[in-house]
N, C-alpha and C. Protein backbone atom coordinates (compact mmCIF):
# COMPACT_ATOMS: atom_id res chain seq x y z
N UNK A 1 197.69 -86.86 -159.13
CA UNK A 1 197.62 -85.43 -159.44
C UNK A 1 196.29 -84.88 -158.95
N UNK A 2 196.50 -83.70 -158.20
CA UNK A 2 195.12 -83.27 -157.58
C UNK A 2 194.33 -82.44 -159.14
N UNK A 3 192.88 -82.69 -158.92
CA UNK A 3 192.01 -82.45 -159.75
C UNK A 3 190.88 -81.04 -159.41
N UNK A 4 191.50 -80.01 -159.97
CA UNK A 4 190.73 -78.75 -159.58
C UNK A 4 188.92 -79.04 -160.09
N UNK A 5 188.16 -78.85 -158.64
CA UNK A 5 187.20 -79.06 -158.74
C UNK A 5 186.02 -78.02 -160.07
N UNK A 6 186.50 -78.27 -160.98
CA UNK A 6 185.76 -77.50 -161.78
C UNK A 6 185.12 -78.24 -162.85
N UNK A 7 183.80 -77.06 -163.05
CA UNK A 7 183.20 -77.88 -164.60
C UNK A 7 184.16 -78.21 -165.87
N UNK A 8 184.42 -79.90 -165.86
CA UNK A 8 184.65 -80.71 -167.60
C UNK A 8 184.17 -80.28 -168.46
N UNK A 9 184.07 -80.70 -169.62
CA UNK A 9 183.08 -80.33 -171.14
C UNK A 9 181.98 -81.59 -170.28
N UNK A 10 181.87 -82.57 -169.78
CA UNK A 10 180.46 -83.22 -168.92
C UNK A 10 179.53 -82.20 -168.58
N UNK A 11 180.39 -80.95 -167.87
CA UNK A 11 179.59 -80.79 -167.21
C UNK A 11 178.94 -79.56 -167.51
N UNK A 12 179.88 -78.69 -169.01
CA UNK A 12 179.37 -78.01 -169.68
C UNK A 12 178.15 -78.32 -170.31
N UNK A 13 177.99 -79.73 -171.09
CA UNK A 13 176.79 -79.83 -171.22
C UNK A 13 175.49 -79.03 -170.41
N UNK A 14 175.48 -79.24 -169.24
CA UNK A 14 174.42 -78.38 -169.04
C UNK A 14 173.90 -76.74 -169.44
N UNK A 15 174.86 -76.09 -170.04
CA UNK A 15 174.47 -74.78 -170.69
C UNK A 15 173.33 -75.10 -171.78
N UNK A 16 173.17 -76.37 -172.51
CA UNK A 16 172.23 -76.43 -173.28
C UNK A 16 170.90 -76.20 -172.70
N UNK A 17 170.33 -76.45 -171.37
CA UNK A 17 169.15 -76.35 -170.77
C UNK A 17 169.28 -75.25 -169.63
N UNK A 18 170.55 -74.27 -169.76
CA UNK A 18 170.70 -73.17 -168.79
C UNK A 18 169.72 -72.15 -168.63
N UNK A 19 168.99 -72.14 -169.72
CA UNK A 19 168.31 -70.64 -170.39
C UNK A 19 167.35 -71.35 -169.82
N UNK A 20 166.95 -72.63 -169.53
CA UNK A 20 165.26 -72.95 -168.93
C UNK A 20 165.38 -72.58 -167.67
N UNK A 21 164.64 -71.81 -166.89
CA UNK A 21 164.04 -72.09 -165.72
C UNK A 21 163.98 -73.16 -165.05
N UNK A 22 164.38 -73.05 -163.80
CA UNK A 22 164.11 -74.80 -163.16
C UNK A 22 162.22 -74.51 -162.86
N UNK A 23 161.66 -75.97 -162.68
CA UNK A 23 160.35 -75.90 -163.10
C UNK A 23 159.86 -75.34 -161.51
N UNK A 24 160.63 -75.24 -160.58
CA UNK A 24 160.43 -74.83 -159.02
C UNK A 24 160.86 -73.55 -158.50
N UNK A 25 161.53 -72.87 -159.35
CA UNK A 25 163.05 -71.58 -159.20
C UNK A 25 161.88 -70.51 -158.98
N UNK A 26 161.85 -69.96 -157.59
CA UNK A 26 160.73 -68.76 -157.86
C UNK A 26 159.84 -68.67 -158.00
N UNK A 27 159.01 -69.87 -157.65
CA UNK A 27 157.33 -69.87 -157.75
C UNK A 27 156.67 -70.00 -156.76
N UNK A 28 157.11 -70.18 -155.78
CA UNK A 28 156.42 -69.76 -154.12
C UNK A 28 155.59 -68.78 -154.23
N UNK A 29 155.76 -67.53 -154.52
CA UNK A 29 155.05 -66.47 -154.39
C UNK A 29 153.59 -66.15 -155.38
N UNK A 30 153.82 -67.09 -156.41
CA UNK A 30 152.97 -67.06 -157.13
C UNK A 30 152.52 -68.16 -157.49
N UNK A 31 152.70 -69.03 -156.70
CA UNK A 31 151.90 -70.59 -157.21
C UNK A 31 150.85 -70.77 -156.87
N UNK A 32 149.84 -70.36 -156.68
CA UNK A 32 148.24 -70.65 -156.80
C UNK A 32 148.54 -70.40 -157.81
N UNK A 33 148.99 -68.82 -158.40
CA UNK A 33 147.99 -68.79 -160.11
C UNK A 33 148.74 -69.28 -160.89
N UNK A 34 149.87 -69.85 -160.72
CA UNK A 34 150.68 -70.72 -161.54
C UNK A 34 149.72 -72.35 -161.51
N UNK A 35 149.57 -72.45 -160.57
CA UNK A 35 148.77 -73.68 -160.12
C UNK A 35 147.28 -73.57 -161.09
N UNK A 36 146.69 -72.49 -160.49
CA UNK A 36 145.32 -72.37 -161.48
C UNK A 36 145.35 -72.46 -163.00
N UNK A 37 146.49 -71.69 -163.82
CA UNK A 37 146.69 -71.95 -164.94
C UNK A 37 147.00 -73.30 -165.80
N UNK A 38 147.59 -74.28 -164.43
CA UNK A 38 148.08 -75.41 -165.12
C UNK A 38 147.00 -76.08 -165.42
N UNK A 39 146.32 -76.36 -164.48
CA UNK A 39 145.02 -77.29 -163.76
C UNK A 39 143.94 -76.80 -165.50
N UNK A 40 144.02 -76.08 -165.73
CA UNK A 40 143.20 -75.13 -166.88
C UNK A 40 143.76 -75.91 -167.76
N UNK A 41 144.77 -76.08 -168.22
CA UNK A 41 145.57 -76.60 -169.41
C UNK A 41 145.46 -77.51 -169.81
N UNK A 42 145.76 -78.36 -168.71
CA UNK A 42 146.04 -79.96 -168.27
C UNK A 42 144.99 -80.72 -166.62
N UNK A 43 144.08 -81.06 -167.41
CA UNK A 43 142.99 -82.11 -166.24
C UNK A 43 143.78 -83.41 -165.91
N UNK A 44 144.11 -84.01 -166.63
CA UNK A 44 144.35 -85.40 -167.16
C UNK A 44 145.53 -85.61 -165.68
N UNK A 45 145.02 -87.32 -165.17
CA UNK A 45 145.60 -87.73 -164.22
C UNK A 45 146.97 -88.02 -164.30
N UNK A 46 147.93 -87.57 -163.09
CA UNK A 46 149.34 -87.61 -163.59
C UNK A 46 149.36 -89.11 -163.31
N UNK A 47 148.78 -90.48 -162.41
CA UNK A 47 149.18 -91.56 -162.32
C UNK A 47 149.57 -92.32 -163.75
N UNK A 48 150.82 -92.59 -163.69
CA UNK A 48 151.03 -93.64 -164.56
C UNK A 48 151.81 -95.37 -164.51
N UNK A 49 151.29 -96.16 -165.57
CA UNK A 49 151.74 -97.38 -165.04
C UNK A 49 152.91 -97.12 -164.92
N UNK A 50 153.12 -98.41 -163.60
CA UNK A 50 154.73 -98.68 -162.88
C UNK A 50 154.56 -97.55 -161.79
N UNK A 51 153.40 -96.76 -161.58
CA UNK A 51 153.73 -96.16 -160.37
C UNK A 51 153.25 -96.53 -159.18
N UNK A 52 153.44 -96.84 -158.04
CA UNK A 52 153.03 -96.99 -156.46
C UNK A 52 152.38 -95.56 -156.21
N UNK A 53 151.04 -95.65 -155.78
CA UNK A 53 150.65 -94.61 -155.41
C UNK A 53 150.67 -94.70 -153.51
N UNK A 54 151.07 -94.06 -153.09
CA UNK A 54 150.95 -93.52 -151.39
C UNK A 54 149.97 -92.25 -151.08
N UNK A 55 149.74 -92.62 -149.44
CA UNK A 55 149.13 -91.51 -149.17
C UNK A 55 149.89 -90.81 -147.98
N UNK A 56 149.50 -89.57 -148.20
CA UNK A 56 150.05 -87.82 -147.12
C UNK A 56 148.76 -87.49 -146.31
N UNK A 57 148.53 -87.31 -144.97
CA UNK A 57 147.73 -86.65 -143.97
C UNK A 57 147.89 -85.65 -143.87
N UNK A 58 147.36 -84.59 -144.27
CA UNK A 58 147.87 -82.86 -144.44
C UNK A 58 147.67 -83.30 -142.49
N UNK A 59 149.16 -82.15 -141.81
CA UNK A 59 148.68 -81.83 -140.20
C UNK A 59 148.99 -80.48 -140.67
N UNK A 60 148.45 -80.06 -139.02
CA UNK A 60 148.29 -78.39 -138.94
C UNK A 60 149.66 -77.79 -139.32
N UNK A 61 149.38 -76.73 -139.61
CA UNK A 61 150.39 -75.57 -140.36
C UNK A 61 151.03 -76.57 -141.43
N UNK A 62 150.78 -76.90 -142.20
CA UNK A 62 151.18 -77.43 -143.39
C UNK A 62 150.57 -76.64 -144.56
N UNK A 63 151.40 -76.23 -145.63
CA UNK A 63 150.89 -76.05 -146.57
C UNK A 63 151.09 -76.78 -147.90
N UNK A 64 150.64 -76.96 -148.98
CA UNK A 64 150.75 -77.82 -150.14
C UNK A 64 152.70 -77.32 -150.27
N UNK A 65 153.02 -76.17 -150.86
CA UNK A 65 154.47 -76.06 -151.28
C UNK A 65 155.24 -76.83 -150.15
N UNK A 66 155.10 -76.59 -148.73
CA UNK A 66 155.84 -77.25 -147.83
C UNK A 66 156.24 -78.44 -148.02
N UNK A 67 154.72 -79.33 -148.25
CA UNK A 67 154.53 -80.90 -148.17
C UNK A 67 155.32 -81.35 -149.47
N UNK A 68 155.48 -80.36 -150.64
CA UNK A 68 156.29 -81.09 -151.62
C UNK A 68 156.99 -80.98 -151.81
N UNK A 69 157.64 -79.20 -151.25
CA UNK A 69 159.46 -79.09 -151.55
C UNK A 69 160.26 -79.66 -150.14
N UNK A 70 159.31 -79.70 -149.25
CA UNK A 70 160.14 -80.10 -147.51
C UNK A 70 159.93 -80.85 -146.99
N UNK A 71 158.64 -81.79 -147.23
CA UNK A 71 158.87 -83.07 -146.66
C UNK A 71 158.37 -84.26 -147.29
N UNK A 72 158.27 -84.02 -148.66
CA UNK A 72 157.87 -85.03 -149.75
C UNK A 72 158.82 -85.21 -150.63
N UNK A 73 159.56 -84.22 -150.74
CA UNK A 73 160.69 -83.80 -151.78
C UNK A 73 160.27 -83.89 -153.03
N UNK A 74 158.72 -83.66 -153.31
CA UNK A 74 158.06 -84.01 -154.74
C UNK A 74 157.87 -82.63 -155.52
N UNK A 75 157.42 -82.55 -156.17
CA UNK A 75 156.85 -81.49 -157.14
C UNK A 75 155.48 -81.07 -156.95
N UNK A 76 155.32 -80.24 -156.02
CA UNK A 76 154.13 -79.76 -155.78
C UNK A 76 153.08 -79.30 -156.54
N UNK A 77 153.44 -79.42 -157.56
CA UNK A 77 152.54 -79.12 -159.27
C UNK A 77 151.93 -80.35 -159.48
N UNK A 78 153.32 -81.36 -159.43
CA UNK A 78 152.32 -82.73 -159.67
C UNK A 78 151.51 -83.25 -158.14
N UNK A 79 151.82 -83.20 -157.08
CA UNK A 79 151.05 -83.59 -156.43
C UNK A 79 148.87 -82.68 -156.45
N UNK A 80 149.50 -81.75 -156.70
CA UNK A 80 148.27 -80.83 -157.07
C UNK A 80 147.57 -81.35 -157.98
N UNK A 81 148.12 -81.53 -159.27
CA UNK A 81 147.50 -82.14 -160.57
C UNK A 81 146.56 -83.63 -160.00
N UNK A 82 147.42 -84.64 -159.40
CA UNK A 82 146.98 -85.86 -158.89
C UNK A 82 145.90 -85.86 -157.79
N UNK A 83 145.41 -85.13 -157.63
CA UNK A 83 144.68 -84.97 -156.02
C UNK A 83 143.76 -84.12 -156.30
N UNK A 84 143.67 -83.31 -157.88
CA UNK A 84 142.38 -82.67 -158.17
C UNK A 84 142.68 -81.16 -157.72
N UNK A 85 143.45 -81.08 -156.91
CA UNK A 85 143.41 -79.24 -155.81
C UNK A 85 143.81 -78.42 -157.15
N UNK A 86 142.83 -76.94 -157.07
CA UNK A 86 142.90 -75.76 -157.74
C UNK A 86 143.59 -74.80 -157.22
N UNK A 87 143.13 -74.51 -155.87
CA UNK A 87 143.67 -73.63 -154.96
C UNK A 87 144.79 -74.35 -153.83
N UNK A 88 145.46 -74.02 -153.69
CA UNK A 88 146.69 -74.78 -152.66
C UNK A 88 146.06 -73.83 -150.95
N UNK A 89 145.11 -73.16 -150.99
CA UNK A 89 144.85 -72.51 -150.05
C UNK A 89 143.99 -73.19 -149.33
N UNK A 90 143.29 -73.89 -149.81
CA UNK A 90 141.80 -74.73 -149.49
C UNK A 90 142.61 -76.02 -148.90
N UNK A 91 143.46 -76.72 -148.45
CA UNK A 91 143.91 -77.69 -147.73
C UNK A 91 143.56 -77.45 -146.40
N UNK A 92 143.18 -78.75 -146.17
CA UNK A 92 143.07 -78.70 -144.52
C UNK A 92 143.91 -79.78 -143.94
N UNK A 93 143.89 -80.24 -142.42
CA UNK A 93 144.27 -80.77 -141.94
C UNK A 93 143.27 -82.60 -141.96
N UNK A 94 144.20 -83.15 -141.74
CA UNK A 94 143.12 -84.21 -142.02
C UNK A 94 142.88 -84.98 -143.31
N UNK A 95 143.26 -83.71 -144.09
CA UNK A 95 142.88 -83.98 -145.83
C UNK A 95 144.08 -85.28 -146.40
N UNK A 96 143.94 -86.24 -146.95
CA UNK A 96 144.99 -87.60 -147.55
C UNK A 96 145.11 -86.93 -148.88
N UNK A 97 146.08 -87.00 -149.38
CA UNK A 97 146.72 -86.52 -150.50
C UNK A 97 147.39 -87.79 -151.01
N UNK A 98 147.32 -87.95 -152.35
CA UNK A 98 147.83 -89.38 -152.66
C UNK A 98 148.52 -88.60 -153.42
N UNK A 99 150.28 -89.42 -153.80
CA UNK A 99 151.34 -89.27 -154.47
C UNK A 99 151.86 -90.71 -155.17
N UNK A 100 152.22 -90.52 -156.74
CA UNK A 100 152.67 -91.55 -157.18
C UNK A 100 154.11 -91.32 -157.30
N UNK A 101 154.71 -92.66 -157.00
CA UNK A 101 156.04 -92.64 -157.13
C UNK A 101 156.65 -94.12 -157.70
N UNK A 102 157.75 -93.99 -158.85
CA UNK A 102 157.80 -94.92 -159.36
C UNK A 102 158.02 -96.33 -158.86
N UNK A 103 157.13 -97.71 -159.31
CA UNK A 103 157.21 -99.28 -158.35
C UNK A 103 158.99 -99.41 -158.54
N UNK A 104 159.45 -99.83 -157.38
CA UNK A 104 160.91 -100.65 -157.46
C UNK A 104 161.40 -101.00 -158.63
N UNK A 105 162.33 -100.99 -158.93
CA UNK A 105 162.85 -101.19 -159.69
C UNK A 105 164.32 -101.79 -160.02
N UNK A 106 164.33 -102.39 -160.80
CA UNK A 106 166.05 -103.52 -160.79
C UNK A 106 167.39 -102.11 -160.99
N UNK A 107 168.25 -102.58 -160.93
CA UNK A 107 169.57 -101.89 -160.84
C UNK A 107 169.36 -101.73 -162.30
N UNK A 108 170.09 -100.70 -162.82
CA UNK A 108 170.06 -100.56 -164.44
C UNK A 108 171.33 -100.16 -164.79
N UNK A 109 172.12 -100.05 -165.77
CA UNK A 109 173.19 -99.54 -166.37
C UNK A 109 173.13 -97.57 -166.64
N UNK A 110 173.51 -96.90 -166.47
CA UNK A 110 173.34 -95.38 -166.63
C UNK A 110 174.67 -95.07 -167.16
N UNK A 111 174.69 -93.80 -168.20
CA UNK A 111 175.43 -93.50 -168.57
C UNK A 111 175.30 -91.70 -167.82
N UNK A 112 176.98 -91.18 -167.41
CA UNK A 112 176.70 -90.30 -166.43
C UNK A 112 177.50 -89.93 -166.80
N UNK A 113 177.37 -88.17 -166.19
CA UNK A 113 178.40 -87.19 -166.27
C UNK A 113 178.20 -86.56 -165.46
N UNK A 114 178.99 -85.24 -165.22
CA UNK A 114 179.04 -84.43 -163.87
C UNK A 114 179.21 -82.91 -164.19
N UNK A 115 178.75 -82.15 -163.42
CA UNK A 115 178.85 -80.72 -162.85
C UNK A 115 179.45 -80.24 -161.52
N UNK A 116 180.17 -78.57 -162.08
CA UNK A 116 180.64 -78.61 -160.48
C UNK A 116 180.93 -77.13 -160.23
N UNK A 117 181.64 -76.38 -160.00
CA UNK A 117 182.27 -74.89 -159.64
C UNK A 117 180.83 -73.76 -160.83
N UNK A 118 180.32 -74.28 -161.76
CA UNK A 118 180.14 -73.28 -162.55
C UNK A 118 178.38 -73.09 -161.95
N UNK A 119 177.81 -74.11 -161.67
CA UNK A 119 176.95 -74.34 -161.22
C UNK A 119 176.57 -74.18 -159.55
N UNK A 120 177.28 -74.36 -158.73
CA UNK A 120 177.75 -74.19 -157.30
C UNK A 120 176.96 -73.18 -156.69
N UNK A 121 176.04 -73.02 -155.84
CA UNK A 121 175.34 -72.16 -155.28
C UNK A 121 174.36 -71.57 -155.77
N UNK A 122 173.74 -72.28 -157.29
CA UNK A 122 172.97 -72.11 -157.66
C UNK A 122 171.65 -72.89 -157.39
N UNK A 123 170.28 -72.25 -157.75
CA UNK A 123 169.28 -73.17 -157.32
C UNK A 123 168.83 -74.20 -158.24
N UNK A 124 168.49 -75.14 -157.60
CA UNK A 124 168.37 -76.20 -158.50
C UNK A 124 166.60 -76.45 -158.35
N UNK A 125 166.37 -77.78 -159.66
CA UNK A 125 164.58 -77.74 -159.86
C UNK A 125 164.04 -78.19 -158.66
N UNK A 126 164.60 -78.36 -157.37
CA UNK A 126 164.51 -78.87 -156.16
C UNK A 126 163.72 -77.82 -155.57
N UNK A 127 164.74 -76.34 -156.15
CA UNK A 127 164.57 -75.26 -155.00
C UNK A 127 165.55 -75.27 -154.21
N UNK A 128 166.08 -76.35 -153.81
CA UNK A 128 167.45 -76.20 -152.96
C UNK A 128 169.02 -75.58 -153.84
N UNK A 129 169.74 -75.46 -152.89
CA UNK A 129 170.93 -74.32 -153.50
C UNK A 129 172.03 -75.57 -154.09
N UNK A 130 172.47 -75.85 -154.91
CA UNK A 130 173.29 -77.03 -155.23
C UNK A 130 174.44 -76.70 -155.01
N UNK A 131 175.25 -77.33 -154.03
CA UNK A 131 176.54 -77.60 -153.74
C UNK A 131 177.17 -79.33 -154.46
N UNK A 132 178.67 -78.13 -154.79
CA UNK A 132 178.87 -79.55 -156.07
C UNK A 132 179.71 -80.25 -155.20
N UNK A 133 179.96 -80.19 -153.25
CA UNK A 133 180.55 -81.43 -152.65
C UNK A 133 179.53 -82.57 -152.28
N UNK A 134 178.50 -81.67 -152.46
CA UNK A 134 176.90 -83.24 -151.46
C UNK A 134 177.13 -84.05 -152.72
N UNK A 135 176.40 -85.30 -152.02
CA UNK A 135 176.13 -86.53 -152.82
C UNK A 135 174.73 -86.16 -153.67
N UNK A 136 174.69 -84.95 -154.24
CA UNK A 136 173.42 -85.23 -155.09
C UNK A 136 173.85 -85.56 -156.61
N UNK A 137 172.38 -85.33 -157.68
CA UNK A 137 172.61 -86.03 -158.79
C UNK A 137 171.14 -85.34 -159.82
N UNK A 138 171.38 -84.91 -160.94
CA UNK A 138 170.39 -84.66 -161.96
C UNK A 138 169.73 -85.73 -162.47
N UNK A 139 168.33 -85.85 -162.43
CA UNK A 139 167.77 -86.99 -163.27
C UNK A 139 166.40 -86.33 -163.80
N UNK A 140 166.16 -87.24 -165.57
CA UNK A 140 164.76 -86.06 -165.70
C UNK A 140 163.47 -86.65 -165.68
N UNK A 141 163.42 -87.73 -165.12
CA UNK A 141 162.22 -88.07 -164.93
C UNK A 141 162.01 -88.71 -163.08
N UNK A 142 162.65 -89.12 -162.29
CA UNK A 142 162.57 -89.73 -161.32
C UNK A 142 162.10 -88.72 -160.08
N UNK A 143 161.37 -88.71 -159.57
CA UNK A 143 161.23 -87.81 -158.25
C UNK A 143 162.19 -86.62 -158.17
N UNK A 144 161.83 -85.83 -157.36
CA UNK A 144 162.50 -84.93 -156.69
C UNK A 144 162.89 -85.69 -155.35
N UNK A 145 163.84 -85.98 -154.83
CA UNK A 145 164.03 -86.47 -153.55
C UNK A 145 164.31 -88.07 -153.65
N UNK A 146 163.99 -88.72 -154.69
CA UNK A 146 164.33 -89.99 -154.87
C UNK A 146 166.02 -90.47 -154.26
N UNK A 147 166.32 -91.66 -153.25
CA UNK A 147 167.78 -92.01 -153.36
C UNK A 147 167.90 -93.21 -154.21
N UNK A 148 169.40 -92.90 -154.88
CA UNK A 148 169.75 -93.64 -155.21
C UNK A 148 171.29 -94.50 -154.70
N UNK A 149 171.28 -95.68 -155.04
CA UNK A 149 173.10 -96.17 -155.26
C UNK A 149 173.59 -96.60 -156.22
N UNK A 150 174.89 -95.91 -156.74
CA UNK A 150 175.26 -96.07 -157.56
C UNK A 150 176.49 -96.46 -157.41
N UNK A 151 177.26 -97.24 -158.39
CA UNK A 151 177.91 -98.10 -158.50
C UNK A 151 179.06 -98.26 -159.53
N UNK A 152 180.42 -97.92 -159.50
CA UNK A 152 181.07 -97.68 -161.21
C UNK A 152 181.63 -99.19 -160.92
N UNK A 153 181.03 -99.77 -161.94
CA UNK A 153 181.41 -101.36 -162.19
C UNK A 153 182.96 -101.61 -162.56
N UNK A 154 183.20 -100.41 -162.99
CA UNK A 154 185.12 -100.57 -163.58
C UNK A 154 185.90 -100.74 -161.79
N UNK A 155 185.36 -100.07 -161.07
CA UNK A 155 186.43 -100.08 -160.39
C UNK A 155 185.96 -100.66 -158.65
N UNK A 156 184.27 -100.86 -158.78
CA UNK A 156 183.59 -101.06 -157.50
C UNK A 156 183.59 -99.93 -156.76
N UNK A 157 183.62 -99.00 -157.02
CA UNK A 157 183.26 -97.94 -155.67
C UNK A 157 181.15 -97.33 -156.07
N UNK A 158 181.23 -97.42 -154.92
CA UNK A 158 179.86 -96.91 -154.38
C UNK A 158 179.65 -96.00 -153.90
N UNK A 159 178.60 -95.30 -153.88
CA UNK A 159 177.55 -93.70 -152.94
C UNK A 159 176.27 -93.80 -153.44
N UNK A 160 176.04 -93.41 -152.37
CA UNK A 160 174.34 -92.98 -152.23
C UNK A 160 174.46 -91.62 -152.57
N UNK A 161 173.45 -90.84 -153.44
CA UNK A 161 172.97 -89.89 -153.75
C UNK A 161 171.25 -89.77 -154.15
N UNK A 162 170.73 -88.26 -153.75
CA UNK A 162 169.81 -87.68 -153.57
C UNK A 162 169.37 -86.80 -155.20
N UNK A 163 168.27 -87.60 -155.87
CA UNK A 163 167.99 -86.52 -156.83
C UNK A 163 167.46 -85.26 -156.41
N UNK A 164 167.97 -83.94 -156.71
CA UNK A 164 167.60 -82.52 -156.47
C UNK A 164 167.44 -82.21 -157.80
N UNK A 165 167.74 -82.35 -158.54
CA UNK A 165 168.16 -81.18 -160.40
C UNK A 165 167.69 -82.02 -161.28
N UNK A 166 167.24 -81.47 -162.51
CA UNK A 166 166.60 -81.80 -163.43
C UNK A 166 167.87 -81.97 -164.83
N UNK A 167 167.96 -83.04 -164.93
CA UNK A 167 169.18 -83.04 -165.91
C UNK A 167 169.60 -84.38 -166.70
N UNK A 168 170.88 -84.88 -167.34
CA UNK A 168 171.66 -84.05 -168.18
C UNK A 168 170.37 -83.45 -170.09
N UNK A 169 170.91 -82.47 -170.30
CA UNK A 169 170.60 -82.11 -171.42
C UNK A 169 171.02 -82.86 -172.79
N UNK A 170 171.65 -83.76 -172.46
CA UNK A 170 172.63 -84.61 -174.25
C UNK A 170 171.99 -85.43 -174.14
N UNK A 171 171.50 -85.78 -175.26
CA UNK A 171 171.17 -87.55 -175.84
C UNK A 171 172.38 -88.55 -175.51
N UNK A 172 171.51 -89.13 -174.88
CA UNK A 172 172.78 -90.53 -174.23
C UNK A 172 173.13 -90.55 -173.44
N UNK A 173 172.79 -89.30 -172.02
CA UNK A 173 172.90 -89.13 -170.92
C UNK A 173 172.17 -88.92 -169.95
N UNK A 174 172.23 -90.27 -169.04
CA UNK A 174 171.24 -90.62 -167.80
C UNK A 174 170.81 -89.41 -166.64
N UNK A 175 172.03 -89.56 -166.00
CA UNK A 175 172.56 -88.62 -165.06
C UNK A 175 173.76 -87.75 -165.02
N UNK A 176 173.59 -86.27 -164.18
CA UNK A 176 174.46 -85.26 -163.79
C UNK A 176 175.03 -85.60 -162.40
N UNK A 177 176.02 -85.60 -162.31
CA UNK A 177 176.27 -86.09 -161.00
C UNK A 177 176.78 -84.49 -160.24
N UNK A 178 176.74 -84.14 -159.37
CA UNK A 178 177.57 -83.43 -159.10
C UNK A 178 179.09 -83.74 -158.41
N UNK A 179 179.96 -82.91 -158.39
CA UNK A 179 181.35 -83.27 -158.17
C UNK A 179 181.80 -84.10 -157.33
N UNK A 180 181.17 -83.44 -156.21
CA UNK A 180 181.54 -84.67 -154.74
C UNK A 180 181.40 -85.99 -155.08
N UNK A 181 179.67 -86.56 -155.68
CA UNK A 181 179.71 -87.55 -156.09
C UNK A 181 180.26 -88.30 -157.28
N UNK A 182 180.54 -87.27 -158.19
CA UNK A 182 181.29 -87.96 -159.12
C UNK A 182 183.02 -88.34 -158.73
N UNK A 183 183.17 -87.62 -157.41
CA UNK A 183 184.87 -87.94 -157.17
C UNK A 183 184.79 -89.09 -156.55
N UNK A 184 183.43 -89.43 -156.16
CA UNK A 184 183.57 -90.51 -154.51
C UNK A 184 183.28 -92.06 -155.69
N UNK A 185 182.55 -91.57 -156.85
CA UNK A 185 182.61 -92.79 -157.68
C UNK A 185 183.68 -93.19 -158.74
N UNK A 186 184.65 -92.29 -158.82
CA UNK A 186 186.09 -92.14 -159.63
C UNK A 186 185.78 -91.63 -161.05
N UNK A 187 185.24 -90.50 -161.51
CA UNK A 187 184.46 -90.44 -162.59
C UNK A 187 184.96 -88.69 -163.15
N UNK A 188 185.58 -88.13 -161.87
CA UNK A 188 186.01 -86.46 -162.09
C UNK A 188 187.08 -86.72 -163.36
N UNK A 189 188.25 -87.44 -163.16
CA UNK A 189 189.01 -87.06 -164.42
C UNK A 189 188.08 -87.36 -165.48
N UNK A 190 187.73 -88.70 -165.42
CA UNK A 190 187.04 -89.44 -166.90
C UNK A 190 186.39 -88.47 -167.96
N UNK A 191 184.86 -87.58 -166.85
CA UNK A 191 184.26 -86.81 -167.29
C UNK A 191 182.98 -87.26 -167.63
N UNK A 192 182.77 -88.66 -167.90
CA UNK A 192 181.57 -89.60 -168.59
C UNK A 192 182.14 -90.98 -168.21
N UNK A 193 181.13 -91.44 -167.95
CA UNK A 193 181.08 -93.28 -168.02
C UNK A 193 180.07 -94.19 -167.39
N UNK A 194 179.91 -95.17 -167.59
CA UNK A 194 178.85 -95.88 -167.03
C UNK A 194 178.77 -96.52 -165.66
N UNK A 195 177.75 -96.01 -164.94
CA UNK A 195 177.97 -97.12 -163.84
C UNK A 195 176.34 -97.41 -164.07
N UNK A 196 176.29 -98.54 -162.36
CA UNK A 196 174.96 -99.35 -162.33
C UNK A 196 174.13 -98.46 -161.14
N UNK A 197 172.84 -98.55 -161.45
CA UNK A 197 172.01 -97.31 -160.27
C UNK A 197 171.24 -97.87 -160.14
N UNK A 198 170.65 -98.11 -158.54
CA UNK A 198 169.75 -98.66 -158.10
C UNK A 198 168.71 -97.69 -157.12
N UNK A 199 167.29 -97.64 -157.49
CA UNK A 199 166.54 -96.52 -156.93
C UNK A 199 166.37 -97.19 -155.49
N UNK A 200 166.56 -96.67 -154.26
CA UNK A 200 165.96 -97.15 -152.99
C UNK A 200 164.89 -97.04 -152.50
């Protein structure tokens, strides 16, 4: 029986965290003083254990938002916080920017659900527009841009997906999958279930 691609009660869940702002939605234009205010608030180093720290070579025409929504896929708040910068204007070329990102990690068990039609063309904490056919996926602590593979142990099917969105909102729930990926892992009728996820 074909399965009209629409939001489950899974994927309703997300109305509980609808009313938040994604932490990226609209702050281009004003992120220095969004930036200056944080830095004011909060000094304290974002590195924490279990993280791999790397380093970024700012090159020409780069700017801080670029390097974290377009080719870091990070959170340009936290890379700011970690690296000391007040002003995102004062980067130069040349400049190493260190980013932590979480050490490897073993495959784990996740409990998941999905979103899809109600959400669809909306922006996600990425900044990017979420389409519920890509292989992406909500997670609330792992990178912006992190891949993963995931795995539904009931039946063996596999996909790779891309964290973009900040999610699920319920206690007891890992990940949001969006539709595409929740059809390609057999999980659209179910609505919820566990598979195994491995960060790449």
């Amino acid at each position: 029986m074909k399965v009209d691609p629409v939001s489950t009660s899974a994927g309703e869940d997300r109305k509980q965290g609808s009313s938040k702002p994604s932490a990226l939605s609209g702050t281009k234009r004003n992120f220095s003083d969004l930036l200056k205010q944080r830095t004011a608030e909060n000094r304290s180093s974002s590195v924490v254990s279990g993280e791999q720290v790397y380093e970024y070579t700012v090159k020409p025409g780069d700017t801080l938002w670029k390097i974290g929504t377009e080719i870091l896929k990070e959170d340009p708040f936290k890379i700011a916080k970690a690296n000391g910068i007040v002003n995102p204007n004062l980067i130069y070329p040349g400049q190493r920017l260190r980013i932590a990102k979480p050490a490897t990690t073993p495959a784990q068990e996740v409990t998941a659900s999905w979103y899809g039609r109600e959400y669809h063309k909306r922006p996600t904490a990425s900044g990017e527009t979420f389409n519920m056919f890509h292989n992406t996926l909500a997670h609330n602590t792992l990178p912006l841009g992190t891949q993963v593979k995931l795995v539904n142990p009931r039946t063996g099917q596999m996909a790779i997906g891309t964290i973009n969105d900040r999610g699920p909102f319920i206690k007891g729930r890992d990940v949001d999958l969006s539709y595409g990926l929740a059809d390609k892992l057999g999980l659209v009728k179910k609505g919820v279930g566990k598979l195994i996820m491995e960060i790449l």
